[in-house]
Protein backbone atom coordinates (compact mmCIF):
# COMPACT_ATOMS: atom_id res chain seq x y z
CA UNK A 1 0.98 4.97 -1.63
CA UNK A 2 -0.95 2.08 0.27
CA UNK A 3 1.45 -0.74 0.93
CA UNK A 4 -0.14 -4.56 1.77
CA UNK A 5 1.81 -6.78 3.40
CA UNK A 6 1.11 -10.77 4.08
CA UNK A 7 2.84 -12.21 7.09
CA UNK A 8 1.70 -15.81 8.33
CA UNK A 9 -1.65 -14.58 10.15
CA UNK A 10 -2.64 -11.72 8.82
CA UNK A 11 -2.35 -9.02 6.10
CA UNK A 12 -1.45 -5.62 6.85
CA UNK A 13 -2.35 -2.33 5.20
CA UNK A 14 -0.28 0.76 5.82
CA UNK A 15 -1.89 4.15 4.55
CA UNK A 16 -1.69 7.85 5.50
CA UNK A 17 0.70 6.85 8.63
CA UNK A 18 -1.33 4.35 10.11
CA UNK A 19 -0.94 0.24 9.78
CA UNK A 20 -3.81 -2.07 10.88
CA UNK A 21 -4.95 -5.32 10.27
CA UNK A 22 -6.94 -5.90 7.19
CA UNK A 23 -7.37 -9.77 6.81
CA UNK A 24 -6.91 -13.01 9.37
CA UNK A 25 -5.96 -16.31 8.42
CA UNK A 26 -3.57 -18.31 7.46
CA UNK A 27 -1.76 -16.51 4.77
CA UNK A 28 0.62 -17.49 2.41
CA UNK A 29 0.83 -15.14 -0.76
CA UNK A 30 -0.40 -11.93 -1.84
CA UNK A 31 -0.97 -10.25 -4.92
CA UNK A 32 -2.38 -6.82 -6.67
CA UNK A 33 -2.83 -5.63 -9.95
CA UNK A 34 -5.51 -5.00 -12.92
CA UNK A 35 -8.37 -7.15 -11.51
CA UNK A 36 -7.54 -5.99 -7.47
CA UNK A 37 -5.80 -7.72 -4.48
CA UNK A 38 -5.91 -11.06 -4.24
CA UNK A 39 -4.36 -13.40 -1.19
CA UNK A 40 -3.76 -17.03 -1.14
CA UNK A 41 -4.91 -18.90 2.22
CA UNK A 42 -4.26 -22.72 2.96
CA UNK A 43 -8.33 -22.71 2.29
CA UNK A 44 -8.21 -21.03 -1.24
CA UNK A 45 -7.80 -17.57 -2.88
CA UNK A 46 -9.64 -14.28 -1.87
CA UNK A 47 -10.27 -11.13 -3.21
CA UNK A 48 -10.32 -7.26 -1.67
CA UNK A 49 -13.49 -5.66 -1.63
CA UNK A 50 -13.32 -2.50 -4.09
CA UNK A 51 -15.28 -0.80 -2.13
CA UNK A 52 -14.49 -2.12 1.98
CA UNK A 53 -11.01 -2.67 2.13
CA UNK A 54 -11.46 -4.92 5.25
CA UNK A 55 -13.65 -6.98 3.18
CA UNK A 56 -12.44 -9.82 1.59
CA UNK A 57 -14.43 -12.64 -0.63
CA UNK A 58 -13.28 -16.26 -1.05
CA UNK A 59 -13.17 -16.48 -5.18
CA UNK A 60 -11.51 -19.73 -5.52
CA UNK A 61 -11.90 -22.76 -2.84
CA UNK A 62 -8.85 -24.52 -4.59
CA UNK A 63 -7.27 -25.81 -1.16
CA UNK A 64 -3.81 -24.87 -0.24
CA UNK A 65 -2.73 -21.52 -1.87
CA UNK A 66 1.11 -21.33 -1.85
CA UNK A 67 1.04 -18.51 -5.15
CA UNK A 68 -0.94 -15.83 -6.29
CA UNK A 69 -0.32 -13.35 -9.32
CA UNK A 70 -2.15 -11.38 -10.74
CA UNK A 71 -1.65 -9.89 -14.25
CA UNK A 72 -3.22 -8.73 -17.46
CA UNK A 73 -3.78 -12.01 -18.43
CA UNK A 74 -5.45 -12.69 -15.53
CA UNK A 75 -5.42 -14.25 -12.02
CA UNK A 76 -3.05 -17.40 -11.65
CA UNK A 77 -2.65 -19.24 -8.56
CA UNK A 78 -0.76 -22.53 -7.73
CA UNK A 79 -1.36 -24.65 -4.82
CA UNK A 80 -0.21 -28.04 -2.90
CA UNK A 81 -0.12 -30.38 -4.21
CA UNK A 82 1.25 -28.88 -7.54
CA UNK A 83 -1.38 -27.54 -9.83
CA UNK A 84 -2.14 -23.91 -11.34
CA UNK A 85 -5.35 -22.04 -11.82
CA UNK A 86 -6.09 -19.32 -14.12
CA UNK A 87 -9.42 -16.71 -13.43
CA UNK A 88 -9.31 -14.72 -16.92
CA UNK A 89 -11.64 -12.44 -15.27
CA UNK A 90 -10.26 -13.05 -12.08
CA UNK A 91 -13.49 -14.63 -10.08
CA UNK A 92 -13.75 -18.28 -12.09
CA UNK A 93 -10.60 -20.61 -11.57
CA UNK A 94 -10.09 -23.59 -13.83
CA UNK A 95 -7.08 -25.77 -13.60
CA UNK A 96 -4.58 -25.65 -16.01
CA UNK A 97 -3.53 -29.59 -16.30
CA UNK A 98 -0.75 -30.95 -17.50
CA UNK A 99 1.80 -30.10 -15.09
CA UNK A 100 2.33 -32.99 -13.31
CA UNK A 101 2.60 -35.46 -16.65
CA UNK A 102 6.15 -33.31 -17.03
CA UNK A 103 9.15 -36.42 -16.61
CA UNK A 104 11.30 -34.52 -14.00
CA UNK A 105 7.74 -34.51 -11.71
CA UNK A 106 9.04 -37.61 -10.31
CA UNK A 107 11.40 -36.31 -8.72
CA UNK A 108 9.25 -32.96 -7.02
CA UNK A 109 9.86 -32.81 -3.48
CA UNK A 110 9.85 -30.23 -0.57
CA UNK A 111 12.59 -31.32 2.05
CA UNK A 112 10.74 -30.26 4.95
CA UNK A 113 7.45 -32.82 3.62
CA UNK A 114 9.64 -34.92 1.20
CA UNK A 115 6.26 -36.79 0.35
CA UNK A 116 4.81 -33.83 -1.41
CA UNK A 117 5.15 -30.90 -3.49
CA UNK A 118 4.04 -27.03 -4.67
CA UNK A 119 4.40 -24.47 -6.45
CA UNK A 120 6.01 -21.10 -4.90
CA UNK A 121 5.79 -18.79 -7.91
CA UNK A 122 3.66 -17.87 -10.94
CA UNK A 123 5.56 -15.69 -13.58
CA UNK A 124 3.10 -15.04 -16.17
CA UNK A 125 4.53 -12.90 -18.81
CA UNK A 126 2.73 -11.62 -22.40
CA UNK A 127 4.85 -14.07 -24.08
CA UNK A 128 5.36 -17.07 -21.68
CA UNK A 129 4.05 -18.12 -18.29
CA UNK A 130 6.77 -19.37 -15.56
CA UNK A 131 6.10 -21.83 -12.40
CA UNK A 132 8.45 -22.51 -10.09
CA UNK A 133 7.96 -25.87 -8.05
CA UNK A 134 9.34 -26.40 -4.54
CA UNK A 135 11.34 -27.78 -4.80
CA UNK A 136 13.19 -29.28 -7.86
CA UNK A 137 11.44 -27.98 -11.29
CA UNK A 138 10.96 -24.08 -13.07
CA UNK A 139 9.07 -24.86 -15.79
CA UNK A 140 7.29 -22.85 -18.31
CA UNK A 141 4.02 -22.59 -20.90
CA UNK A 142 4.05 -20.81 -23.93
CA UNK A 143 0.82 -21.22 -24.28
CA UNK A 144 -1.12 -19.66 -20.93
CA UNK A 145 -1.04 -23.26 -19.75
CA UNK A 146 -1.76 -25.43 -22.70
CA UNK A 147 0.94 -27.27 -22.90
CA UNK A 148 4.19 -27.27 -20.68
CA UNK A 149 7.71 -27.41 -21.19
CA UNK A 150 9.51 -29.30 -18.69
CA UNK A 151 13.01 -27.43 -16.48
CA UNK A 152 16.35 -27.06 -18.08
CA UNK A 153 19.49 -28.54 -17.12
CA UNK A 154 21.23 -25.23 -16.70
CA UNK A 155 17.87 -23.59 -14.79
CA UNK A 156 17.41 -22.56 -10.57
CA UNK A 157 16.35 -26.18 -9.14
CA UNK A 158 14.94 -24.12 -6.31
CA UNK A 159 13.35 -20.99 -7.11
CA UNK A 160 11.47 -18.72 -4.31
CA UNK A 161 10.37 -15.80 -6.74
CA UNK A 162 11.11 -14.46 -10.64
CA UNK A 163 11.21 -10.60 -11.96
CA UNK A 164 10.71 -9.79 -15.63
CA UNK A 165 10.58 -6.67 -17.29
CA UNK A 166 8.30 -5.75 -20.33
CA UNK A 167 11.05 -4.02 -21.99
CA UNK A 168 13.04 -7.35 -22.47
CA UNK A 169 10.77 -10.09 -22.75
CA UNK A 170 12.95 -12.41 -22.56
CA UNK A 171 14.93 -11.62 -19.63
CA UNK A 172 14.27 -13.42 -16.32
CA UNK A 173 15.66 -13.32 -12.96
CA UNK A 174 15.47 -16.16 -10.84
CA UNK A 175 16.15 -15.66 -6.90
CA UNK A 176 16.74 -19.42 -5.69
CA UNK A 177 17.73 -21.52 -3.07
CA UNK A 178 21.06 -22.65 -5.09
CA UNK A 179 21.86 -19.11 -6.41
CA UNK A 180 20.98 -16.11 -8.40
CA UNK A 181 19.63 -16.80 -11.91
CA UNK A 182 19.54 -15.07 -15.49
CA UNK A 183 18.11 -15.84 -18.85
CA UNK A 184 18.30 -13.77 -21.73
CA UNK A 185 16.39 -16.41 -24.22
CA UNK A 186 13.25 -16.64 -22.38
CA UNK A 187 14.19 -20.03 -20.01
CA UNK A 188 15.68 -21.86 -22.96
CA UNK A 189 19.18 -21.19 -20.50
CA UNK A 190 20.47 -19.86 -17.39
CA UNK A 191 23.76 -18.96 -15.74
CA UNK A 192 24.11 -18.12 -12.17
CA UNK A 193 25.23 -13.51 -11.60
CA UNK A 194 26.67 -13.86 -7.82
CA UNK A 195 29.75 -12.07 -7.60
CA UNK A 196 29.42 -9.85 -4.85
CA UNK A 197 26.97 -11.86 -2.78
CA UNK A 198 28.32 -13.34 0.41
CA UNK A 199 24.70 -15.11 1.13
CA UNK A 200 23.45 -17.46 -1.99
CA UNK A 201 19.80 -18.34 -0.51
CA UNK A 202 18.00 -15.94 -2.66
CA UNK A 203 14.30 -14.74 -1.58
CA UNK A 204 12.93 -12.23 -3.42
CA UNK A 205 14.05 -9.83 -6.44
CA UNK A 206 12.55 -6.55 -8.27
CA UNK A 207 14.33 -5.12 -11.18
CA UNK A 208 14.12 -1.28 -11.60
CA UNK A 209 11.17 0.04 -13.97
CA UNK A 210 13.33 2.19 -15.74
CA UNK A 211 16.33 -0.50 -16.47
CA UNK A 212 15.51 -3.93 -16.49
CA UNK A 213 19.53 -4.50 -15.71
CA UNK A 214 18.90 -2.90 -12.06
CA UNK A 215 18.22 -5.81 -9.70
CA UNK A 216 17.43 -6.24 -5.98
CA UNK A 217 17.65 -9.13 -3.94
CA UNK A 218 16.98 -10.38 -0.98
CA UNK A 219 19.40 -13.44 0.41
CA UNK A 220 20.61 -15.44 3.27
CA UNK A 221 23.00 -17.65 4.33
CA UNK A 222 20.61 -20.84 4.12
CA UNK A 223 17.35 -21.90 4.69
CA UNK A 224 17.45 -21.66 8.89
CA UNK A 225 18.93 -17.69 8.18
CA UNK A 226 16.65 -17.26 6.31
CA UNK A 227 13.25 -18.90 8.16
CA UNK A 228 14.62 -18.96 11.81
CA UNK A 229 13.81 -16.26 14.41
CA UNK A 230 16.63 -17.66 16.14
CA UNK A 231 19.43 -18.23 13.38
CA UNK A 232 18.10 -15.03 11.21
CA UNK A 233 21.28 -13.90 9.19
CA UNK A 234 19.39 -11.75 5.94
CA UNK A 235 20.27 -8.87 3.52
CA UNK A 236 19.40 -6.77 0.44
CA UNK A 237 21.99 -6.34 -2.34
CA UNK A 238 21.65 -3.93 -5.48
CA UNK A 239 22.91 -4.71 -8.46
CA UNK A 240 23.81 -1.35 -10.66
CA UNK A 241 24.03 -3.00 -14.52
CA UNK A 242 24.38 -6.34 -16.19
CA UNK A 243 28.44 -6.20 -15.38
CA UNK A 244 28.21 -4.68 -11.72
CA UNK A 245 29.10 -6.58 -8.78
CA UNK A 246 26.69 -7.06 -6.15
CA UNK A 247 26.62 -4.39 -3.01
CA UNK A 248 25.03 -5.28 0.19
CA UNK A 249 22.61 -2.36 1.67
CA UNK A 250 24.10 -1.37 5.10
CA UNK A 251 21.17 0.86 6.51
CA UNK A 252 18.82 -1.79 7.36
CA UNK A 253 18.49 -3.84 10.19
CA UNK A 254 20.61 -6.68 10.56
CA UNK A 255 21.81 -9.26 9.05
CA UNK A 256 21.72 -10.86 11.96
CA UNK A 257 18.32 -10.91 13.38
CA UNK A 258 17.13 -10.29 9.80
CA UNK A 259 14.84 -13.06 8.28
CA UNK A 260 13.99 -13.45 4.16
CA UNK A 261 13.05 -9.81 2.79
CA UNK A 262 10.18 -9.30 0.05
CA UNK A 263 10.71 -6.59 -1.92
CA UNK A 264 8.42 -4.48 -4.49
CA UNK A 265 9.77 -1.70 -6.79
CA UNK A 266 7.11 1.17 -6.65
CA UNK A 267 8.71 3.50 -9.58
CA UNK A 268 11.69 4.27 -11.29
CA UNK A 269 14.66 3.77 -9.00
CA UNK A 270 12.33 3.53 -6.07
CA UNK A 271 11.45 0.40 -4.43
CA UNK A 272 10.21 -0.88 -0.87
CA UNK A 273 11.11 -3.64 1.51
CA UNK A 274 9.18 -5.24 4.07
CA UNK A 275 11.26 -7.04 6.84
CA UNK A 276 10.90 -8.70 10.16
CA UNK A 277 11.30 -4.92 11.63
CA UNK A 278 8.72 -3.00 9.60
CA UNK A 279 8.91 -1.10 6.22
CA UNK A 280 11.87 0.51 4.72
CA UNK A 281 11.62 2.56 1.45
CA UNK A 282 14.56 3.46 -1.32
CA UNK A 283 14.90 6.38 -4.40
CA UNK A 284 18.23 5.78 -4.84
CA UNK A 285 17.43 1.67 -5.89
CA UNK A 286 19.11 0.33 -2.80
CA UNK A 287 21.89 2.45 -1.87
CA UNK A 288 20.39 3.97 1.09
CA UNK A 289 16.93 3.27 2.98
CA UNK A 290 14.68 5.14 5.36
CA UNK A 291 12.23 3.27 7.36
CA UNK A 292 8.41 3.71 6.89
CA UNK A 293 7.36 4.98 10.57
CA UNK A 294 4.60 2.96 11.96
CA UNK A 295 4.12 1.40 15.77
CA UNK A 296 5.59 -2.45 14.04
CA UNK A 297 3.57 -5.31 16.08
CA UNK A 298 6.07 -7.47 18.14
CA UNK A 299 4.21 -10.63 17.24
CA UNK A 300 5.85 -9.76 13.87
CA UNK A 301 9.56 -9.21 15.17
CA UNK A 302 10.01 -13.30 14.16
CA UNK A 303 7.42 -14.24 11.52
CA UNK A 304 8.60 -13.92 7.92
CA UNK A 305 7.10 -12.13 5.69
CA UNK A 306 5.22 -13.71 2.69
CA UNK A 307 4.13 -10.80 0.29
CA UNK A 308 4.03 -7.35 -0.62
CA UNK A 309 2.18 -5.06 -2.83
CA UNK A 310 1.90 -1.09 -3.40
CA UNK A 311 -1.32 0.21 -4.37
């Protein structure tokens, strides 16, 4: 297993023991899947060589890239100022417009730059495509970005990333800012699943392969634990079933010290985390971990990181 990592100047590869450097810049997302590896830049989306792997092309000069996915659908990526892009093929981007005509876009904003917006996560599904706007808005197409249907009053106002499963298609998970989400109707409602979870800024989430009712999430205490070298206070927590309580993993580093987690699930029951402190890897879906050995770069000991993929 080759694991790909994005962290704010660079992607790493790990493979066969050894982790280098496989692409400079400045990196914000990070993708794989049907049509290859794609990584979104503040100058546009590229694309891994198939046949170099420290080759990478520039297949979409869009501007800022904030989110990537790619899926068999094809490439989407969304950008800042809000807007989405679709490559059906994955090497010609067109925008998708629309977006910002919805009636709650007047009131998009990200805190930190109040005076603009973006979006932070593409969840396109075979029946529905997702996009999550930082902050404020998840909205959705049923249509691969035809038409749009605006967020819902009971929705995440602040989601960081989404997990769906093809076995229930319209089951969604939501890790957000205000809480942990579910909907079981496609987005049409949500209700917040947080018993158990002594952190409520939610980062990333996988659900298990096998059962789309095994969850894992990455949360801190608030925005500064969870972006802040200095303040870091992060965990992972399992979720078992639809009715289990949340259980914090205790066998990786931190929380304190810990910044926001990305996690991937690479099989049934088997998933793996990338952290401010290297790799970790689970078969047991979160109940114990083992870290990945490789010599971790110190630059990385307080840089977040912003993606993760298993080839």
């Amino acid at each position: 297993m080759r694991l790909l990592a994005a962290f704010p100047d660079r992607v790493l590869s790990f493979d066969d023991g050894s982790l280098q450097t496989v692409f400079s810049g400045d990196v914000q997302c990070l993708d794989a899947g049907p049509f290859g590896v794609y990584c979104g830049t503040s100058d546009g989306v590229y694309r891994q060589s198939d046949t170099d792997t420290e080759e990478w092309t520039c297949v979409a000069a869009v501007g800022d890239v904030t989110a990537v996915a790619v899926h068999e659908s094809g490439v989407w990526a969304g950008t800042e100022p809000s807007a989405v892009y679709h490559a059906p093929g994955g090497e010609t981007f067109t925008e998708r417009e629309g977006l910002t005509d919805l009636p709650s876009s007047d009131d998009w904003a990200f805190p930190p730059r109040p005076s603009t917006h973006h979006v932070r996560w593409l969840e396109p599904t075979p029946e529905r495509l997702y996009v999550a706007v930082e902050a404020s808005a998840l909205v959705r197409s049923p249509d691969g970005g035809e038409t749009w249907q605006d967020r819902v009053p009971s929705g995440p106002y602040d989601t960081h990333s989404m997990a769906t499963h093809d076995d229930r298609p319209d089951l969604a998970y939501s890790a957000a800012g205000d809480g942990f989400y579910v909907t079981e109707d496609g987005g049409d409602s949500w209700r917040t699943v947080e018993a158990g979870l002594d952190r409520s800024y939610c980062w990333s989430v996988v659900c298990d392969p096998a059962n789309p009712e095994r969850v894992l999430v990455s949360a801190a205490n608030g925005p500064r634990s969870a972006h802040d070298a200095g303040t870091a206070s992060s965990a992972v927590f399992r979720k078992d079933g639809a009715d289990a309580d949340w259980k914090r993993s205790e066998d990786l580093p931190g929380p304190n010290g810990l910044l926001a987690s990305v996690l991937v699930a690479t099989g049934p029951g088997e998933a793996v985390v990338a952290t401010n402190r290297g790799f970790f890897r689970t078969d047991d879906w979160g109940a114990s971990w083992t870290r990945i050995d490789a010599e971790w770069p110190a630059a990385l000991e307080s840089e977040r990181p912003r993606g993760l993929v298993a080839r």
